[in-house]
Protein backbone atom coordinates (compact mmCIF):
# COMPACT_ATOMS: atom_id res chain seq x y z
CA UNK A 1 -14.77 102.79 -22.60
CA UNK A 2 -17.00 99.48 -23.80
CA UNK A 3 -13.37 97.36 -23.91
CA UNK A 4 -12.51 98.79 -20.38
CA UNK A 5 -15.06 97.52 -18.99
CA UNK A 6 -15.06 94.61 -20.71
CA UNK A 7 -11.37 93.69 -19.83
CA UNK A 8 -12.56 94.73 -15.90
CA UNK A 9 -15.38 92.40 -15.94
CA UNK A 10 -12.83 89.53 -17.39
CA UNK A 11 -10.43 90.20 -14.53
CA UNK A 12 -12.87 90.08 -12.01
CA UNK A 13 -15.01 87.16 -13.32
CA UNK A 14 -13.16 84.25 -11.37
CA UNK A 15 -14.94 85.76 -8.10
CA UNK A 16 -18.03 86.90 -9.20
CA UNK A 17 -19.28 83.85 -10.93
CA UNK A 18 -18.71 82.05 -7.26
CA UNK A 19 -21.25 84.00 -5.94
CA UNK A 20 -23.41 84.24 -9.51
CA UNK A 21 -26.33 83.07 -8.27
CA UNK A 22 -26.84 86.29 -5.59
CA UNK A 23 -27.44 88.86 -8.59
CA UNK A 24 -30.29 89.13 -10.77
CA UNK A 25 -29.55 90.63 -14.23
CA UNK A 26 -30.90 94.18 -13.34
CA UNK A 27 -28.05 94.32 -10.56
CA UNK A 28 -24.86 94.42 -12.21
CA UNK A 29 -24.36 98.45 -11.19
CA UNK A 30 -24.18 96.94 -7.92
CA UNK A 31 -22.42 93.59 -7.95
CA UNK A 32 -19.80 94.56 -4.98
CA UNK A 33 -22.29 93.69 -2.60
CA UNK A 34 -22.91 90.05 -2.60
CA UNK A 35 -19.67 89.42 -2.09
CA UNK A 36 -19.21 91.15 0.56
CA UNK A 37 -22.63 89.64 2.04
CA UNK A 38 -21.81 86.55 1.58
CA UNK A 39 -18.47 86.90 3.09
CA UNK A 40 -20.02 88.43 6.07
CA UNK A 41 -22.77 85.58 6.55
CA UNK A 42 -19.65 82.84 6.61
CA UNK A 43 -17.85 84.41 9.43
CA UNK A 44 -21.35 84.75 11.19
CA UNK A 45 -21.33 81.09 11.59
CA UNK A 46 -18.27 80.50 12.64
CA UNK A 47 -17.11 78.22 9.63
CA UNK A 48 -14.44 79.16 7.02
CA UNK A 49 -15.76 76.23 4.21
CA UNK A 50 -18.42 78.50 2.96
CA UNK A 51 -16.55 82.03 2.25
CA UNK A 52 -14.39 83.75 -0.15
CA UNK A 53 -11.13 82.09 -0.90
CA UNK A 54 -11.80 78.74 1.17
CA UNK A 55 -14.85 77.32 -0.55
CA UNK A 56 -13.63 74.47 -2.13
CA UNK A 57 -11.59 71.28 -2.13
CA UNK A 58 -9.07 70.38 0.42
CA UNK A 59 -8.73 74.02 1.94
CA UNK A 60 -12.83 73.77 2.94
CA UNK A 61 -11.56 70.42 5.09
CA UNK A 62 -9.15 71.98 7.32
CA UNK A 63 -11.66 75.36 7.51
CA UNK A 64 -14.58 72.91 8.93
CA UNK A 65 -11.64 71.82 11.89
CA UNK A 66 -11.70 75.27 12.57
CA UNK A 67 -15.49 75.39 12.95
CA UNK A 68 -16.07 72.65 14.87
CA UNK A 69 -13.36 73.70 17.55
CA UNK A 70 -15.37 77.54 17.56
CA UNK A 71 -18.72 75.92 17.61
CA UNK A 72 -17.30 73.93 21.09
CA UNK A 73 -16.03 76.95 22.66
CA UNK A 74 -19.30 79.02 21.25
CA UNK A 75 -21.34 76.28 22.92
CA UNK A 76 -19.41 76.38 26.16
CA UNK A 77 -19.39 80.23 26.38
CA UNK A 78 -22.68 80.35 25.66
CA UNK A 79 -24.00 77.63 28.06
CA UNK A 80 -21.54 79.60 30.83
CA UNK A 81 -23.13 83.53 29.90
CA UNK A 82 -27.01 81.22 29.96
CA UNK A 83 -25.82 79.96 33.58
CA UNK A 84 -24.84 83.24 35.16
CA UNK A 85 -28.14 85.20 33.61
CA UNK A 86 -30.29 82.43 35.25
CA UNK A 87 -28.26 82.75 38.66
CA UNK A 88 -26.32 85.83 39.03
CA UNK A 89 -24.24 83.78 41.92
CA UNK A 90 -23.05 80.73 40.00
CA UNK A 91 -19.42 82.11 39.27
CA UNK A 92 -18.97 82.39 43.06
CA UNK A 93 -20.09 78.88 43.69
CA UNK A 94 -17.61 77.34 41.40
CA UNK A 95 -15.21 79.81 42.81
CA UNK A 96 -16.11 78.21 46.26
CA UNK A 97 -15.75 74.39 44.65
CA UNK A 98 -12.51 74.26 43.05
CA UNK A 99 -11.07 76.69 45.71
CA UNK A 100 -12.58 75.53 49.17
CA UNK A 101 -14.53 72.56 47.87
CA UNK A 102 -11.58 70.00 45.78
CA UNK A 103 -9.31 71.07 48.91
CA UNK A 104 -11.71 70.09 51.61
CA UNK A 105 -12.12 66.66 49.46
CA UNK A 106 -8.79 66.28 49.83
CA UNK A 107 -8.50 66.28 53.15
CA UNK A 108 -11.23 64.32 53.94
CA UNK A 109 -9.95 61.81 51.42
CA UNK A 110 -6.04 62.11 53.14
CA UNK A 111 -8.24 61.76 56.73
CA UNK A 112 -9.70 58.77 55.97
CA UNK A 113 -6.29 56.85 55.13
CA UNK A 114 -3.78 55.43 57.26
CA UNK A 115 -0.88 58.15 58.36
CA UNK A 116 -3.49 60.74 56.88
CA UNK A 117 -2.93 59.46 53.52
CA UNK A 118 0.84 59.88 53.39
CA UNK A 119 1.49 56.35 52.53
CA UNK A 120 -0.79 56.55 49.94
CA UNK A 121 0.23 60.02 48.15
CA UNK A 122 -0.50 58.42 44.62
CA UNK A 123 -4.18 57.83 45.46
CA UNK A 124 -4.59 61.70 46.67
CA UNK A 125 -2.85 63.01 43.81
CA UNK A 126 -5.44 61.40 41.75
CA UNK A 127 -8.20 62.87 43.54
CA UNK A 128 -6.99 65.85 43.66
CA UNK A 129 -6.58 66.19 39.85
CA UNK A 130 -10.14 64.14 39.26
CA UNK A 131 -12.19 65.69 41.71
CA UNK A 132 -11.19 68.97 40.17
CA UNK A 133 -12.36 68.43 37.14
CA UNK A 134 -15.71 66.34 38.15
CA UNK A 135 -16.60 68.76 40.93
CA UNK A 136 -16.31 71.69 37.97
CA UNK A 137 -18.78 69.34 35.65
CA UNK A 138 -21.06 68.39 38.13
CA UNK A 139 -21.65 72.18 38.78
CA UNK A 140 -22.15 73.24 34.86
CA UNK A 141 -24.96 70.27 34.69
CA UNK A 142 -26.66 71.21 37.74
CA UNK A 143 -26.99 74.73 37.15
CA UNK A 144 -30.01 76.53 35.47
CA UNK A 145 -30.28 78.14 32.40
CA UNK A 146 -32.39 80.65 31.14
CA UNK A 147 -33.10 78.48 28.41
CA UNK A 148 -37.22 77.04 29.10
CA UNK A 149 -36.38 73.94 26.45
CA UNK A 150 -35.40 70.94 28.09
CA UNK A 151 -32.74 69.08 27.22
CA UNK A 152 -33.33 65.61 28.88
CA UNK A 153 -33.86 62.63 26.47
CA UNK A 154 -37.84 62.60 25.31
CA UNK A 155 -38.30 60.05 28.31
CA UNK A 156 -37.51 62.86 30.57
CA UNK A 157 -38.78 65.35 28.61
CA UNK A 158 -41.42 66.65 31.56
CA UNK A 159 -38.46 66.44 33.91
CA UNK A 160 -36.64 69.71 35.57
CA UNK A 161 -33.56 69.82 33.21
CA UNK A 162 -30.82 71.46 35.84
CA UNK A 163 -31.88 69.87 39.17
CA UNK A 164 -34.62 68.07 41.32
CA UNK A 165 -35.22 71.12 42.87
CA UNK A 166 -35.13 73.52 40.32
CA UNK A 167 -38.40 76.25 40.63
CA UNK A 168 -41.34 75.09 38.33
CA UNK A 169 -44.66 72.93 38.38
CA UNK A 170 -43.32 69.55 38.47
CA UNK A 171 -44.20 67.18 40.67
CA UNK A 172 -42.95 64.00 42.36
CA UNK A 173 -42.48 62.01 39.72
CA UNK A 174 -40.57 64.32 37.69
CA UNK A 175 -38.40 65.78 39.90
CA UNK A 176 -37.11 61.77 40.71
CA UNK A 177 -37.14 61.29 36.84
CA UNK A 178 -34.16 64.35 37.16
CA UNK A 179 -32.42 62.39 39.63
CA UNK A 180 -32.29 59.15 37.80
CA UNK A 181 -31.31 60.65 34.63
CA UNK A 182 -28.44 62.92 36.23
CA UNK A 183 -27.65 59.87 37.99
CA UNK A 184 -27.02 57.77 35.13
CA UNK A 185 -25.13 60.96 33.65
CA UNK A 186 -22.63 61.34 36.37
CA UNK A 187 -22.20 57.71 36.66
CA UNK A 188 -20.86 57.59 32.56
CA UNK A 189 -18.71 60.82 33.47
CA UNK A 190 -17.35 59.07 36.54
CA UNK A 191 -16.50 55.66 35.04
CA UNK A 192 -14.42 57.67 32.40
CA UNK A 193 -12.69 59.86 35.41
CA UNK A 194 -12.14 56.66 37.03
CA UNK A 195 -10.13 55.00 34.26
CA UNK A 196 -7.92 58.80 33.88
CA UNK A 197 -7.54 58.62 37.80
CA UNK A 198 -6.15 55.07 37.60
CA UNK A 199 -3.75 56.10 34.66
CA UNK A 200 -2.53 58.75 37.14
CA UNK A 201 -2.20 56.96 39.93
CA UNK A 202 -0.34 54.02 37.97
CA UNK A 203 1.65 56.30 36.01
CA UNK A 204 3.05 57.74 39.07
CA UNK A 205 4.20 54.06 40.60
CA UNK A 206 5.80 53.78 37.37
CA UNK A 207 7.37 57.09 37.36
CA UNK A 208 8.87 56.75 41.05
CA UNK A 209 10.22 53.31 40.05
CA UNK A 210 11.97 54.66 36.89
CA UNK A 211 14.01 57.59 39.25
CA UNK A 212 14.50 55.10 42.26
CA UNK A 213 14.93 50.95 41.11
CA UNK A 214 14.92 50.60 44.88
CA UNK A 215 11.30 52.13 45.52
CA UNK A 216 8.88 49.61 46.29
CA UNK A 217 5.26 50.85 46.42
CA UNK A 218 3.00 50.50 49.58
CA UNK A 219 0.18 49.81 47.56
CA UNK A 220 -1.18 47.57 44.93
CA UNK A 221 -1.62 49.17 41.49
CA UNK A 222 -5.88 49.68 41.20
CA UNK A 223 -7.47 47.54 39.19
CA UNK A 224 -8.70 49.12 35.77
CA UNK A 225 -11.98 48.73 35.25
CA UNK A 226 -12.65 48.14 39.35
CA UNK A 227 -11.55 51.63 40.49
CA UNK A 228 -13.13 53.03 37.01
CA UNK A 229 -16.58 51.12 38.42
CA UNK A 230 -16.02 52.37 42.16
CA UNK A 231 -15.84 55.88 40.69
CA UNK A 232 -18.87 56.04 38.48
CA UNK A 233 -20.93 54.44 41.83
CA UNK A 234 -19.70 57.16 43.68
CA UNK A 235 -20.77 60.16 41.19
CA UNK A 236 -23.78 58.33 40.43
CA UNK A 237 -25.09 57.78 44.02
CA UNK A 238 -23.09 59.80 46.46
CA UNK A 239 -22.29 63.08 44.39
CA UNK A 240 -25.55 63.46 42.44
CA UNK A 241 -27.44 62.90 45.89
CA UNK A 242 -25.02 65.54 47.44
CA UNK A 243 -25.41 67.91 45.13
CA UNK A 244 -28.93 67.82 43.87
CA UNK A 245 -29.70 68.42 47.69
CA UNK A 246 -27.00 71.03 47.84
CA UNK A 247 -28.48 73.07 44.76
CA UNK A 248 -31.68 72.73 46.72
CA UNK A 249 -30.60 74.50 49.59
CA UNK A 250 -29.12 77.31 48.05
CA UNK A 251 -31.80 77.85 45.80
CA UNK A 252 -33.68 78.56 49.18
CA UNK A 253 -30.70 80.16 50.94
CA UNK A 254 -30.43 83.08 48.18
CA UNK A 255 -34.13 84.27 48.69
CA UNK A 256 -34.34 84.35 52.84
CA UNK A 257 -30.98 85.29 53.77
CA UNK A 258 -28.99 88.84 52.81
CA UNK A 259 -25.90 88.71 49.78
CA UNK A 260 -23.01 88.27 52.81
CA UNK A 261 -24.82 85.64 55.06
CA UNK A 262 -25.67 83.72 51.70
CA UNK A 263 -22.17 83.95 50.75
CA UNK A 264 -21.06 83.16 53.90
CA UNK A 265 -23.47 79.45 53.67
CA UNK A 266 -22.12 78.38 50.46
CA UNK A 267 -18.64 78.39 51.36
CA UNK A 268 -19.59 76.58 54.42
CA UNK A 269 -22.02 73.89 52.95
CA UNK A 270 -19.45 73.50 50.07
CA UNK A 271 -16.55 72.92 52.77
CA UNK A 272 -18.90 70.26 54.15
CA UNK A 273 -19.73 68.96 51.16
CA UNK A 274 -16.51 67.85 49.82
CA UNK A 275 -15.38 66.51 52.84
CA UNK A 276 -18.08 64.37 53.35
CA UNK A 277 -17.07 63.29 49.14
CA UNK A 278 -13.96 62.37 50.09
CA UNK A 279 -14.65 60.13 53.20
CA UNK A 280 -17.25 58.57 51.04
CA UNK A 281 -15.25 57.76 48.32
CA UNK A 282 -12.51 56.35 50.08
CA UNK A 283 -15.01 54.25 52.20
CA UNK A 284 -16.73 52.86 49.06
CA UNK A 285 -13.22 51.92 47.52
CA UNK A 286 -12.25 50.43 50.40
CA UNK A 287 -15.25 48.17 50.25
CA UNK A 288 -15.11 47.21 46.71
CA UNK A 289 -11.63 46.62 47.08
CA UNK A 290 -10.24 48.79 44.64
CA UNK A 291 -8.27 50.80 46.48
CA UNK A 292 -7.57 48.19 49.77
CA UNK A 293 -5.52 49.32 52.67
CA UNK A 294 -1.58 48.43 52.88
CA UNK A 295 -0.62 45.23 53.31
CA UNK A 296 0.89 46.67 56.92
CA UNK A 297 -2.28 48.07 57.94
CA UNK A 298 -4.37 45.24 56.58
């Protein structure tokens, strides 16, 4: 019986000792279980470079890709399930934006062009796919959490962390501190939609010219870094102005008026919203020149 169990402790002794320093030396009747603790603990966090059979070396590397790509998708999920506890209506409102809102952007943007935009398809395209993914962004920062830490820079610190208008004792000063900040926030997202709208925009001039030699291309490829700058102006002034006041009102909306005529607002106000996006941002490009009328409406 004493060699059995010797021979079953050798066999056995390439795991244990990895997880030696869980047992005291009364505990060996019940060794089994810091394994299995520990095991459980490494999936808790999410990461694979910690556990049983991927604890070491090379194999740990790849495990902490893993991790990182959970921990982003945690974080998201997390910040979504934090939104919709702190207002039970925010899935409907994005609902409303990418549905109603990026459409009604559209065709503000398409009314404010020459031949509603059809000469200038490339340019719509790009705001379509863009404003899409902005208008979705702008949203998640906007919205409250049930979180009470903020998470502004320490400068900001005092400062609503969702919206100017979000409920709470601040005054004046902070509630402008939130609008600068967000400002600045959706200008830096901007400028880098800006330079992925221009890509677009270009890369479809290119593609056109690759099918049909012939095609010659009403308008001038945007500049760069122009279009990129026109872009973060707009989110930074226009959109955070539009939709800091927009948050406001619906914040108020949802505690005078019943579920349906609430409802009801938001896909109005949202319908406005955009449109009044689109015309802007086609009115500021036009003025900074990066995206100037065709040379035959010039």
């Amino acid at each position: 019986m004493a060699a059995t169990q010797a021979m079953a402790h050798l066999r056995f002794s390439p795991l244990s000792t990895r997880h030696h320093f869980h047992r005291t030396p009364s505990s060996s009747p019940s060794r089994g279980h810091p394994r299995t603790q520990k095991l459980y603990l490494s999936f808790s966090r999410g990461g694979f470079g910690g556990g049983v059979g991927r604890g070491g070396g090379g194999e740990g590397e790849e495990g902490g890709g893993e991790s990182e790509s959970s921990s982003v998708v945690g974080m998201v999920v997390d910040g979504w399930r934090s939104r919709v506890a702190a207002d039970p209506q925010f899935p409907f409102k994005v609902l409303m934006e990418e549905l109603v809102g990026v459409s009604a952007a559209v065709v503000g943007d398409m009314a404010t062009r020459p031949n509603f935009g059809l000469s200038e398809l490339d340019f719509v395209f790009s705001t379509l796919v863009v404003g899409s993914i902005l208008n979705l962004i702008l949203m998640y920062l906007l919205a409250p959490t049930v979180s009470t830490s903020s998470s502004l820079p320490w400068m900001f610190a005092t400062c609503p962390s969702s919206h100017m208008f979000e409920a709470g004792p601040f005054g004046v000063v902070e509630r402008c501190g939130t609008l600068l900040y967000k400002g600045g926030l959706f200008a830096a997202v901007g400028l880098g939609a800006g330079l992925l709208g221009t890509a677009i925009s270009n890369g479809l001039i290119a593609a056109r010219k690759r099918v049909d030699p012939t095609f010659q291309s009403p308008n001038k490829p945007p500049p760069t870094l122009l279009n990129a700058f026109t872009w973060a102006a707009h989110m930074g002034l226009s959109s955070n102005l539009r939709y800091q006041t927009l948050n406001g009102v619906e914040f108020l909306l949802v505690k005078l008026v019943p579920p349906f005529v609430f409802k009801s607002s938001v896909f109005v106000l949202r319908l406005l919203n955009n449109v009044l996006g689109g015309i802007t941002f086609v009115t500021l490009a036009r003025l900074t020149g990066s995206q100037p009328l065709p040379p035959h409406n010039s």
